[in-house]
N, C-alpha and C. Protein backbone atom coordinates (compact mmCIF):
# COMPACT_ATOMS: atom_id res chain seq x y z
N UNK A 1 53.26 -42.45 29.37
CA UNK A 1 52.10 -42.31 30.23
C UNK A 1 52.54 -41.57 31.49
N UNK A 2 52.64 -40.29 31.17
CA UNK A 2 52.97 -39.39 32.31
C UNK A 2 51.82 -38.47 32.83
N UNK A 3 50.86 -38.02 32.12
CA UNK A 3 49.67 -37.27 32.27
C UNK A 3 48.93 -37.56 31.58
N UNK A 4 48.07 -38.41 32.91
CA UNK A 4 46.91 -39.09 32.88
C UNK A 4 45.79 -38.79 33.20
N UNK A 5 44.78 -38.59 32.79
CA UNK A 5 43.19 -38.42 33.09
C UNK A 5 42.39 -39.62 33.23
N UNK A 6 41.83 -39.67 34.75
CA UNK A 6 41.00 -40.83 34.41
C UNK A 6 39.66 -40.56 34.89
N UNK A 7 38.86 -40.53 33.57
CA UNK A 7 37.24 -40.54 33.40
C UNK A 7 36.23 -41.60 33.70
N UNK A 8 35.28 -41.53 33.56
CA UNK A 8 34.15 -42.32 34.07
C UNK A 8 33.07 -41.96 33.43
N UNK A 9 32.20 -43.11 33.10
CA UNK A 9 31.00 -43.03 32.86
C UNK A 9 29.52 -42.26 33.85
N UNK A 10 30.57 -42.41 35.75
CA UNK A 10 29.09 -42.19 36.17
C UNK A 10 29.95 -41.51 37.96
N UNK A 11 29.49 -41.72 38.65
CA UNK A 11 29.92 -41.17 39.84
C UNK A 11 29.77 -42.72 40.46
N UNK A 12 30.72 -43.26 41.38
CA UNK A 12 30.63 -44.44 41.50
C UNK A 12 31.04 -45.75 40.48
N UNK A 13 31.67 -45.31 40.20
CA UNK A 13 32.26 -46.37 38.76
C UNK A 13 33.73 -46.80 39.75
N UNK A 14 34.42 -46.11 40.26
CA UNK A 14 35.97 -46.09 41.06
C UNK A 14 36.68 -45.18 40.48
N UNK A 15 36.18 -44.25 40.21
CA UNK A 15 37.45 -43.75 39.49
C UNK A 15 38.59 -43.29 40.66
N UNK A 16 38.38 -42.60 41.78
CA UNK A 16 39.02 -42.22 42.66
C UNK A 16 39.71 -43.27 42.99
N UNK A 17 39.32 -44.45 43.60
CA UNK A 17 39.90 -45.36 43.87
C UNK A 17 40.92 -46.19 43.00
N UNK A 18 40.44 -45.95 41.79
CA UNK A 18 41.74 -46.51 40.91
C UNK A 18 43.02 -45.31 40.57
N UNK A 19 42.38 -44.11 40.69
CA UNK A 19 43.32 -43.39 40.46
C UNK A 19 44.10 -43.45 41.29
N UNK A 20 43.69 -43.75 42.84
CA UNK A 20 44.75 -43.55 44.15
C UNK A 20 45.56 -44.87 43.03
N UNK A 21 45.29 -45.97 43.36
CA UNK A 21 45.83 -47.28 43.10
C UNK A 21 47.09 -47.31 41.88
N UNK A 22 46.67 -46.35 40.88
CA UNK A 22 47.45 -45.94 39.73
C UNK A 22 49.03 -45.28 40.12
N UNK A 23 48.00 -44.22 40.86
CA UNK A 23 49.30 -43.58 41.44
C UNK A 23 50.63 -44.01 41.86
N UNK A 24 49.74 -44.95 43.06
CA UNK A 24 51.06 -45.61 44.13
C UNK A 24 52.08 -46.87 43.07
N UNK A 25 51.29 -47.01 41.86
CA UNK A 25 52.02 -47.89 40.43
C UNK A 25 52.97 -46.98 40.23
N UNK A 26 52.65 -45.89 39.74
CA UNK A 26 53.59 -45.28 38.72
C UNK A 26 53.98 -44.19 39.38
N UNK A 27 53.98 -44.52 40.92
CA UNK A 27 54.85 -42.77 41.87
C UNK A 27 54.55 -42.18 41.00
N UNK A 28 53.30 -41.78 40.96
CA UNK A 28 52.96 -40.19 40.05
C UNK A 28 51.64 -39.56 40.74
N UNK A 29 51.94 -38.35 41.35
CA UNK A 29 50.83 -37.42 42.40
C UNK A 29 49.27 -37.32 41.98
N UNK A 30 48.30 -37.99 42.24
CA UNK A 30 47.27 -37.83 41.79
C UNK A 30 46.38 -36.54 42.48
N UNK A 31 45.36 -36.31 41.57
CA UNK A 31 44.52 -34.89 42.27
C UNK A 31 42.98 -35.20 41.76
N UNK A 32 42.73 -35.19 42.88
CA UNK A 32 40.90 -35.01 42.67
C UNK A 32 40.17 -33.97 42.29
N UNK A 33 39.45 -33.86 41.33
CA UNK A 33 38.97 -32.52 41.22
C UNK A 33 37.46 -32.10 42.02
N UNK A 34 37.58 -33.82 42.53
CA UNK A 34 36.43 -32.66 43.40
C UNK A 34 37.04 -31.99 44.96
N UNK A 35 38.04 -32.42 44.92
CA UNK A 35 38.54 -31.59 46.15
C UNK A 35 39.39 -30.03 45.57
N UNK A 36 39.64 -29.87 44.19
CA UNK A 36 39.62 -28.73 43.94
C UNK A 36 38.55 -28.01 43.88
N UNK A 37 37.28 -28.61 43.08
CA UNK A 37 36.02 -27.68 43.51
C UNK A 37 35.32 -27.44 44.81
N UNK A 38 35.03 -28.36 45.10
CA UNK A 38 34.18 -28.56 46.83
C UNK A 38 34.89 -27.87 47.61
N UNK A 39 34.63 -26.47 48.46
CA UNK A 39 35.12 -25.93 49.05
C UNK A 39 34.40 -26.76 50.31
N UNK A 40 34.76 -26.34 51.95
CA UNK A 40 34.21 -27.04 53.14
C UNK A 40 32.62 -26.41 52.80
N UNK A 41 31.45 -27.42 53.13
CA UNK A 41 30.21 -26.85 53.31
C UNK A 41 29.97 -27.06 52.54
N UNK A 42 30.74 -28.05 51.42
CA UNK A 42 29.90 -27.75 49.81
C UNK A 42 29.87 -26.98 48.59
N UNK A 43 30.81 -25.95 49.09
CA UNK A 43 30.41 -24.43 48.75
C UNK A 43 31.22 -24.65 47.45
N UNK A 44 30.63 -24.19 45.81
CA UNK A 44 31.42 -24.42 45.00
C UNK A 44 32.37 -23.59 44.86
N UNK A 45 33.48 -24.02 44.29
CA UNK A 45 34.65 -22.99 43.32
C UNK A 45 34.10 -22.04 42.51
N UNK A 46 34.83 -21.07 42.05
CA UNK A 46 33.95 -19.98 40.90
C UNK A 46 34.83 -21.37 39.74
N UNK A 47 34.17 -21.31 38.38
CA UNK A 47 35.00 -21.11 37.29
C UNK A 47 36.51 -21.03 36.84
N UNK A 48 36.81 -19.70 37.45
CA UNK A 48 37.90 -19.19 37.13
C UNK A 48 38.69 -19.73 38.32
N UNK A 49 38.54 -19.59 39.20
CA UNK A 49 39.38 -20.75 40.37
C UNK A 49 39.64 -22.14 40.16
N UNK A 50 38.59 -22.68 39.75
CA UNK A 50 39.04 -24.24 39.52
C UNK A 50 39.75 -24.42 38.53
N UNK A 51 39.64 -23.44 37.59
CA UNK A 51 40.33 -23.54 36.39
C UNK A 51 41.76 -22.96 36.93
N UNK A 52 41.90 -22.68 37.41
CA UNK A 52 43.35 -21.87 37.76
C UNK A 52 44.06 -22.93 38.85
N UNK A 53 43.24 -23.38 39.61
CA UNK A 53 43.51 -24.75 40.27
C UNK A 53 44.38 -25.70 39.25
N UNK A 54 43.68 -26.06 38.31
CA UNK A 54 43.95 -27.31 37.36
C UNK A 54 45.33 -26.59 36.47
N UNK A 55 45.52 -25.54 36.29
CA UNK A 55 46.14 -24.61 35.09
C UNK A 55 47.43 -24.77 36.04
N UNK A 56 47.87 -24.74 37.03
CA UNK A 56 49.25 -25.04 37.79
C UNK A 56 49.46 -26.13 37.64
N UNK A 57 48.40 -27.67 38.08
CA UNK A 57 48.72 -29.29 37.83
C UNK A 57 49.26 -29.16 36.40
N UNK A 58 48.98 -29.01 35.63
CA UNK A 58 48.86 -29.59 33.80
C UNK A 58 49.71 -29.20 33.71
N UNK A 59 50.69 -28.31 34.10
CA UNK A 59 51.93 -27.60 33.38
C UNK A 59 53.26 -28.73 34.40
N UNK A 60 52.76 -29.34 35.00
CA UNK A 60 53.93 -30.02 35.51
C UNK A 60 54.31 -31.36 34.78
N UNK A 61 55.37 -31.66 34.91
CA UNK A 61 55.91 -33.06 33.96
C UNK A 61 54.99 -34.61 34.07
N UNK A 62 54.07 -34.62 35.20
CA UNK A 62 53.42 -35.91 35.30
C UNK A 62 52.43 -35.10 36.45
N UNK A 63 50.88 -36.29 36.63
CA UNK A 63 50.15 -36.14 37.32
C UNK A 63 49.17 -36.72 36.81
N UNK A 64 48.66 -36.90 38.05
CA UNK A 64 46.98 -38.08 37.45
C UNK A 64 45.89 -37.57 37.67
N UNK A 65 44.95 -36.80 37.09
CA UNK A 65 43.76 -35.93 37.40
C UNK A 65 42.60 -36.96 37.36
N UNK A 66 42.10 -37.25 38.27
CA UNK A 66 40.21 -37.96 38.45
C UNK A 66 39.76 -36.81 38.77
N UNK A 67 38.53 -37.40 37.55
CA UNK A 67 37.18 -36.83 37.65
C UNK A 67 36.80 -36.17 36.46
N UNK A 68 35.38 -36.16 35.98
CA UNK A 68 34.82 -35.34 34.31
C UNK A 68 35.05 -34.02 34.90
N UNK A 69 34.28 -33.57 35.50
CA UNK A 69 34.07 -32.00 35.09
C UNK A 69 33.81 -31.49 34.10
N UNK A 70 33.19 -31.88 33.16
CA UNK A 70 33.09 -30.93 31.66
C UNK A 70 34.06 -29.45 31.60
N UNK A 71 33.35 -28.45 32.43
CA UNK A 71 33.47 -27.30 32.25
C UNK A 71 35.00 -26.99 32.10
N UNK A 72 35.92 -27.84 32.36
CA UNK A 72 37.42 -27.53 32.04
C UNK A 72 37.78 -28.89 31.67
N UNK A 73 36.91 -29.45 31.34
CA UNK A 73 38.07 -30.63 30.27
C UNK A 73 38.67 -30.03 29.18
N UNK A 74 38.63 -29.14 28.41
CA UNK A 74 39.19 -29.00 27.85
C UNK A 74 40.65 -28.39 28.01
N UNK A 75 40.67 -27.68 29.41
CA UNK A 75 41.90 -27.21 29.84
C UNK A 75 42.51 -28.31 29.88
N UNK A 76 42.61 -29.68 30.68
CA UNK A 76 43.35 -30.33 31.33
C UNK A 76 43.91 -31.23 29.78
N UNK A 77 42.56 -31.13 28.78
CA UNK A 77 42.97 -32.91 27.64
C UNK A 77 44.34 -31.89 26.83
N UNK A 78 44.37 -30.71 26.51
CA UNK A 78 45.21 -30.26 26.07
C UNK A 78 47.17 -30.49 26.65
N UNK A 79 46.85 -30.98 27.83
CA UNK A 79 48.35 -31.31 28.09
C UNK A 79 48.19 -32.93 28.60
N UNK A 80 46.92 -33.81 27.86
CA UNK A 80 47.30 -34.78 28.11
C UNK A 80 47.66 -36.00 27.68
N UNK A 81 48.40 -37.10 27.96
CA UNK A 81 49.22 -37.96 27.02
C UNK A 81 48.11 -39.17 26.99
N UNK A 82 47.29 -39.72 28.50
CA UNK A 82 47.02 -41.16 28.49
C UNK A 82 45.51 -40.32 29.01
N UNK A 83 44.41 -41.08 28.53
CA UNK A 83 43.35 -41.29 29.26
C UNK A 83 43.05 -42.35 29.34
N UNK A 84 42.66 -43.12 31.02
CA UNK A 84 41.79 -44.21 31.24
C UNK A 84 40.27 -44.14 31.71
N UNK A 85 39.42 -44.74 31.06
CA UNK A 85 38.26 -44.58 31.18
C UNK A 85 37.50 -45.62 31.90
N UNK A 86 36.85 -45.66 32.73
CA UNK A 86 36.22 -46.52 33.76
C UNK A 86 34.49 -46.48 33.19
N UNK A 87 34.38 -48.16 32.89
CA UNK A 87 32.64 -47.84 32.70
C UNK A 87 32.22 -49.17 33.16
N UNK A 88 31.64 -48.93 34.06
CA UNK A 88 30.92 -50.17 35.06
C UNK A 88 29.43 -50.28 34.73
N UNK A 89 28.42 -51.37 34.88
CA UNK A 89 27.12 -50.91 34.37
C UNK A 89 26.43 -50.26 35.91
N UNK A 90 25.16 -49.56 35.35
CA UNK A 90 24.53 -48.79 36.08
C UNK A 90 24.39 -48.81 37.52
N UNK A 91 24.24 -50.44 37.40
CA UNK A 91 23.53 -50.79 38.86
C UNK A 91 24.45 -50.88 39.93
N UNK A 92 26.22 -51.16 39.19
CA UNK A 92 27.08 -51.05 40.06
C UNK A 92 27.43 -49.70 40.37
N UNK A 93 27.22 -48.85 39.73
CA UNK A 93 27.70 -47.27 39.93
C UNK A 93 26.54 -47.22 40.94
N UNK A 94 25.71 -47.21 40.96
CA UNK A 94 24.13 -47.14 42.13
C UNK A 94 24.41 -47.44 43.13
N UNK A 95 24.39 -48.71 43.28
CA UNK A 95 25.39 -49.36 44.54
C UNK A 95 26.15 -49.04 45.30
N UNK A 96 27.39 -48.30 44.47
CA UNK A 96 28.19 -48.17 45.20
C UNK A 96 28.19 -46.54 45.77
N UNK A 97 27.35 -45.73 44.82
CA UNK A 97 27.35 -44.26 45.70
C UNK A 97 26.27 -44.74 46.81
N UNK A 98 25.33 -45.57 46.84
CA UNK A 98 24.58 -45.96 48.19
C UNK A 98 25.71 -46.40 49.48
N UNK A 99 26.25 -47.54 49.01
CA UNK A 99 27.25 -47.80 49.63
C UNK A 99 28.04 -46.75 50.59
N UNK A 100 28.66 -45.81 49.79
CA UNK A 100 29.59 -44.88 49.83
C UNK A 100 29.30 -43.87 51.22
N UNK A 101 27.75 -43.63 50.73
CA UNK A 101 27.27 -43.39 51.82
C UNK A 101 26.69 -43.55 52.87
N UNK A 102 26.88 -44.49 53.08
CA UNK A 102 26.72 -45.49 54.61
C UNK A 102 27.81 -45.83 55.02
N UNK A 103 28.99 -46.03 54.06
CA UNK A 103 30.33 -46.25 55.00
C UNK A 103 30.59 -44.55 55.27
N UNK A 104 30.85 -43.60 54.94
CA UNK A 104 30.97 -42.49 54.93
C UNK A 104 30.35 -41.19 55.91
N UNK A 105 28.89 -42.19 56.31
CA UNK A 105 27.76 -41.08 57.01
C UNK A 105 28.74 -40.11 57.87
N UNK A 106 28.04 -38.94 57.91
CA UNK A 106 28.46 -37.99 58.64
C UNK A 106 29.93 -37.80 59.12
N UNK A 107 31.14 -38.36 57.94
CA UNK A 107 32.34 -38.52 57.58
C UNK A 107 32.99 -37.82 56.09
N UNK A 108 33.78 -37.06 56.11
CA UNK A 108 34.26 -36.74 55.02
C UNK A 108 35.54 -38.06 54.28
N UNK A 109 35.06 -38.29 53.10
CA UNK A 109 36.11 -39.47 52.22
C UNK A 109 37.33 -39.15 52.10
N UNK A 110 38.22 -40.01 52.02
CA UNK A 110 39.62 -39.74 51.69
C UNK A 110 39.96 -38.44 50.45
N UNK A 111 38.55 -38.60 49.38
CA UNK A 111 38.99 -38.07 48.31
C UNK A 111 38.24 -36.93 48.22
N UNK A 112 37.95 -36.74 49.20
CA UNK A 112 36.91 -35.13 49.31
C UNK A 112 37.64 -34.09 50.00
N UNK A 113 37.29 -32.87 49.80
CA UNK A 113 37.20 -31.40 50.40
C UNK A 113 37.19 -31.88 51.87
N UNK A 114 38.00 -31.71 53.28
CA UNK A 114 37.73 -31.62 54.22
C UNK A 114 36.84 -30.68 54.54
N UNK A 115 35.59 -31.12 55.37
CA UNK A 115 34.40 -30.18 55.67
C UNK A 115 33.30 -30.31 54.52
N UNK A 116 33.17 -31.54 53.72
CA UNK A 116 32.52 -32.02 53.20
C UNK A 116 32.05 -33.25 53.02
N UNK A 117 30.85 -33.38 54.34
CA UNK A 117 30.59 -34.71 54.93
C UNK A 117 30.02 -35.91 53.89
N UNK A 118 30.08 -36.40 53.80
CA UNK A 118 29.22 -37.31 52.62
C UNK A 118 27.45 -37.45 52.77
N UNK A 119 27.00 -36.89 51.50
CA UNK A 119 25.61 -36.96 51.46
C UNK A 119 25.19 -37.67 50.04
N UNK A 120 24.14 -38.14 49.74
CA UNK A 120 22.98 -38.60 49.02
C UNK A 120 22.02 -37.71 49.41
N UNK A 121 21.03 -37.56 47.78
CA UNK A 121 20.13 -37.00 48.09
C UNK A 121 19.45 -37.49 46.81
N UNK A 122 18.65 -36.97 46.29
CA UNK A 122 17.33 -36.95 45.33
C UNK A 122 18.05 -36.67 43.94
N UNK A 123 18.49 -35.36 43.62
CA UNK A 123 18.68 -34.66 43.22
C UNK A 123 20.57 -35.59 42.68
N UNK A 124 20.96 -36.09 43.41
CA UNK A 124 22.24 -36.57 42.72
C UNK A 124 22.16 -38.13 42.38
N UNK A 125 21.03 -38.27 42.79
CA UNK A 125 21.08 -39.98 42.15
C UNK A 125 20.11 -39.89 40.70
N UNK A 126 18.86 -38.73 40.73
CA UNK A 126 18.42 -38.17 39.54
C UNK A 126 19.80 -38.12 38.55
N UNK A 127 20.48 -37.27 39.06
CA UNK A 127 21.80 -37.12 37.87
C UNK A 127 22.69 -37.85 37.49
N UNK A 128 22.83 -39.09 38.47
CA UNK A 128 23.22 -40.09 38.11
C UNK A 128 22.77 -40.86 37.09
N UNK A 129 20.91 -41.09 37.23
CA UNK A 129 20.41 -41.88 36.49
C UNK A 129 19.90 -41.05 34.80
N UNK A 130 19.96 -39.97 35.05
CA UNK A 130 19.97 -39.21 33.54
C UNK A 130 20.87 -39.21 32.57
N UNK A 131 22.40 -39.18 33.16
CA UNK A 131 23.48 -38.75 32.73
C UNK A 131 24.80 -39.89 31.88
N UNK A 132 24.20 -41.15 33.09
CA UNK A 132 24.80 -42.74 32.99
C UNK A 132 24.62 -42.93 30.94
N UNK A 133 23.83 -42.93 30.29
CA UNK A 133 23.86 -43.39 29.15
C UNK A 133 24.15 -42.26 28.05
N UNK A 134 23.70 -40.97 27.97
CA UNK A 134 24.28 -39.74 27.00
C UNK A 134 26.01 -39.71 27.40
N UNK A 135 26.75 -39.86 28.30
CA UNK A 135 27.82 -39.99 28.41
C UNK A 135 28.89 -40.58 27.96
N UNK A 136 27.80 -41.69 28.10
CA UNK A 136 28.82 -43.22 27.03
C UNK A 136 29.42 -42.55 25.68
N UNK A 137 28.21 -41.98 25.25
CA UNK A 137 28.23 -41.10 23.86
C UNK A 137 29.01 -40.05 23.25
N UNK A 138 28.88 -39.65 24.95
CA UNK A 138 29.92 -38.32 24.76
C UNK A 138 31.30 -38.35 24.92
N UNK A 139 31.33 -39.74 25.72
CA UNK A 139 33.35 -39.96 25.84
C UNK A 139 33.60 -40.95 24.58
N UNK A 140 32.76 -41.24 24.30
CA UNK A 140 33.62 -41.85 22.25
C UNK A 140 33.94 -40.95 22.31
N UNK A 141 33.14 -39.27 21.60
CA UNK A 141 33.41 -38.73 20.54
C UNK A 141 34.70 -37.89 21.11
N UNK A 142 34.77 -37.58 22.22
CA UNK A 142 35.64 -37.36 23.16
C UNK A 142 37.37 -38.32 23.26
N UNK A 143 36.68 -39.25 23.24
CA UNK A 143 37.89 -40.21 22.59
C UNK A 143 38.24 -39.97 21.45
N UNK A 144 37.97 -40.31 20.24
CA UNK A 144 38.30 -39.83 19.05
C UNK A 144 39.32 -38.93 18.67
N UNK A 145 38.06 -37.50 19.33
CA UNK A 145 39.16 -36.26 19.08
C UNK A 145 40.52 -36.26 19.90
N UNK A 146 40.57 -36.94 20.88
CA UNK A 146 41.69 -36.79 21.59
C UNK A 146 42.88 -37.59 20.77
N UNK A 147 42.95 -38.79 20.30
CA UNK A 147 43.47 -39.44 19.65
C UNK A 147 43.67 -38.94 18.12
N UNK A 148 42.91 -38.01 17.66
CA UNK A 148 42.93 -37.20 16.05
C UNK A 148 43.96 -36.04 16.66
N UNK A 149 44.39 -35.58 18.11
CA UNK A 149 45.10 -34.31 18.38
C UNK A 149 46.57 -34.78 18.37
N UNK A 150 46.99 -36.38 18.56
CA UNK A 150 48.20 -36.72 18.06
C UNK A 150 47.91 -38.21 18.66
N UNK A 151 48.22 -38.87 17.60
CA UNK A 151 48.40 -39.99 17.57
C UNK A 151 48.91 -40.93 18.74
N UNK A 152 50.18 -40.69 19.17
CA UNK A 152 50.36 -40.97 20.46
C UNK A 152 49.71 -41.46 21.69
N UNK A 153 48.78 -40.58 21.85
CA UNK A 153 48.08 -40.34 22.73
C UNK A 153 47.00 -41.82 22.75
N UNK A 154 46.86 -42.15 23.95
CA UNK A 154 46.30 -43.65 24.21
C UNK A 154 45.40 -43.38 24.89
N UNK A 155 44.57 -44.10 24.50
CA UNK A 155 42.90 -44.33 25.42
C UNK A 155 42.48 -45.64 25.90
N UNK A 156 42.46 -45.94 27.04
CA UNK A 156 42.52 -47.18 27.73
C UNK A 156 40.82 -47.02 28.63
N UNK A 157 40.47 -48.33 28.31
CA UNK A 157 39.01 -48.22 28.50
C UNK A 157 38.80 -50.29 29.11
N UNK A 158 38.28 -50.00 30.21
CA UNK A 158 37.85 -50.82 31.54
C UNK A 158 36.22 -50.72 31.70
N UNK A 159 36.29 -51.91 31.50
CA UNK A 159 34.81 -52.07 30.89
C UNK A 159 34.29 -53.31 32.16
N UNK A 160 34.99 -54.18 33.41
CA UNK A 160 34.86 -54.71 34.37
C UNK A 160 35.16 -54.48 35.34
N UNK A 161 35.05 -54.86 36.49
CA UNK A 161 35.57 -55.43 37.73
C UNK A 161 37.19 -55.79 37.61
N UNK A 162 36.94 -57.25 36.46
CA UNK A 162 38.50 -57.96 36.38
C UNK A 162 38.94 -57.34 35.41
N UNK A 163 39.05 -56.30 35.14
CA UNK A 163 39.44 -55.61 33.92
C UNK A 163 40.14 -54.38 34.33
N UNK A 164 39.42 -54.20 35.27
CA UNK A 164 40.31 -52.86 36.03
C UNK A 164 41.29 -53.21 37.27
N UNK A 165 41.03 -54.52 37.65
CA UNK A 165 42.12 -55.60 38.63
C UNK A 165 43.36 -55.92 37.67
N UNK A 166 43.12 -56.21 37.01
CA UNK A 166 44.07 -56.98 35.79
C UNK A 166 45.09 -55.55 35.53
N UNK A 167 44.66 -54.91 34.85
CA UNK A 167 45.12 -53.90 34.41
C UNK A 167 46.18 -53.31 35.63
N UNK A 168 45.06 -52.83 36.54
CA UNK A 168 46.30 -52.47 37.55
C UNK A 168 47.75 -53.35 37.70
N UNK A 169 47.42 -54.35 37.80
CA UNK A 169 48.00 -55.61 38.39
C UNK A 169 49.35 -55.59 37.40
N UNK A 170 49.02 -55.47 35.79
CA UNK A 170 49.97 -55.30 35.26
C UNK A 170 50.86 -54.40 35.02
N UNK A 171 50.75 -53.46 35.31
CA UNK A 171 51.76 -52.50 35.46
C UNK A 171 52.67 -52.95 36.73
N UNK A 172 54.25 -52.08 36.61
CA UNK A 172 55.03 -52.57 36.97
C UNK A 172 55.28 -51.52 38.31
């Protein structure tokens, strides 16, 4: 378990936060990808930048990448050994991007783009609430294939609160 991906069902599940937590376990450099995309202001990455972003991490001997991104998962699952998957139910993922942003107001997060203040809006809790259940769906099949690309390869899936406490807890 040297290169690790850790996914999520939703925005607000922890993934950031467990990934920091992972890290400081297994002294291994974690990277957010939304601070590779989110330029200051919001402003997205092209494509070919974020992908070229991620294309330097993956080639190194260990590292812990949070966050889906679709559009280059496939770059990153190709050099990777462990995925952990975070799936909390709805109302706690809700919660906690509300949350997030009230501790956060007019503050950029530890795990963000500096110059990218924390917002809520319409439009991202819509995508929250569209996206939360076709996903489930899509990281089986996603699981699967990753595990059919070599055996080895482990998929670890946190399905609580005390489940993702525990877990941490046990590692050494």
């Amino acid at each position: 378990m040297k290169r690790i991906l850790v996914l999520g069902v939703s925005a607000g599940v922890g993934k950031s936060t467990f990934a920091q937590k992972l890290g400081e376990k297994l002294h291994i450099q974690v990277y957010h990808l939304d601070t590779l995309y989110w330029k200051p202001g919001w402003i997205e990455a092209s494509l070919e930048e974020f992908s070229f972003k991620q294309e330097q991490i993956v080639v190194n001997d260990s590292w812990i990448i949070e966050g889906n991104y679709s559009s280059t998962y496939d770059l990153r699952i190709q050099n990777t050994d462990t995925i952990i998957y975070l799936e909390l139910p709805l109302s706690v993922c809700l919660y906690r991007v509300i949350k997030r942003s009230i501790q956060y107001q007019g503050k950029t997060r530890p795990d963000m783009t500096v110059g990218c203040k924390e917002k809520i809006d319409y439009k991202f809790l819509k995508f929250i609430l569209t996206t939360y259940h076709s996903r489930k769906e899509k990281m089986e099949k996603r699981f699967e294939a990753f595990q059919k690309m070599n055996p080895e390869n482990k998929v670890i899936k946190l399905k609580s609160k005390k489940g993702i406490e525990d877990y941490l807890e046990s590692l050494q």
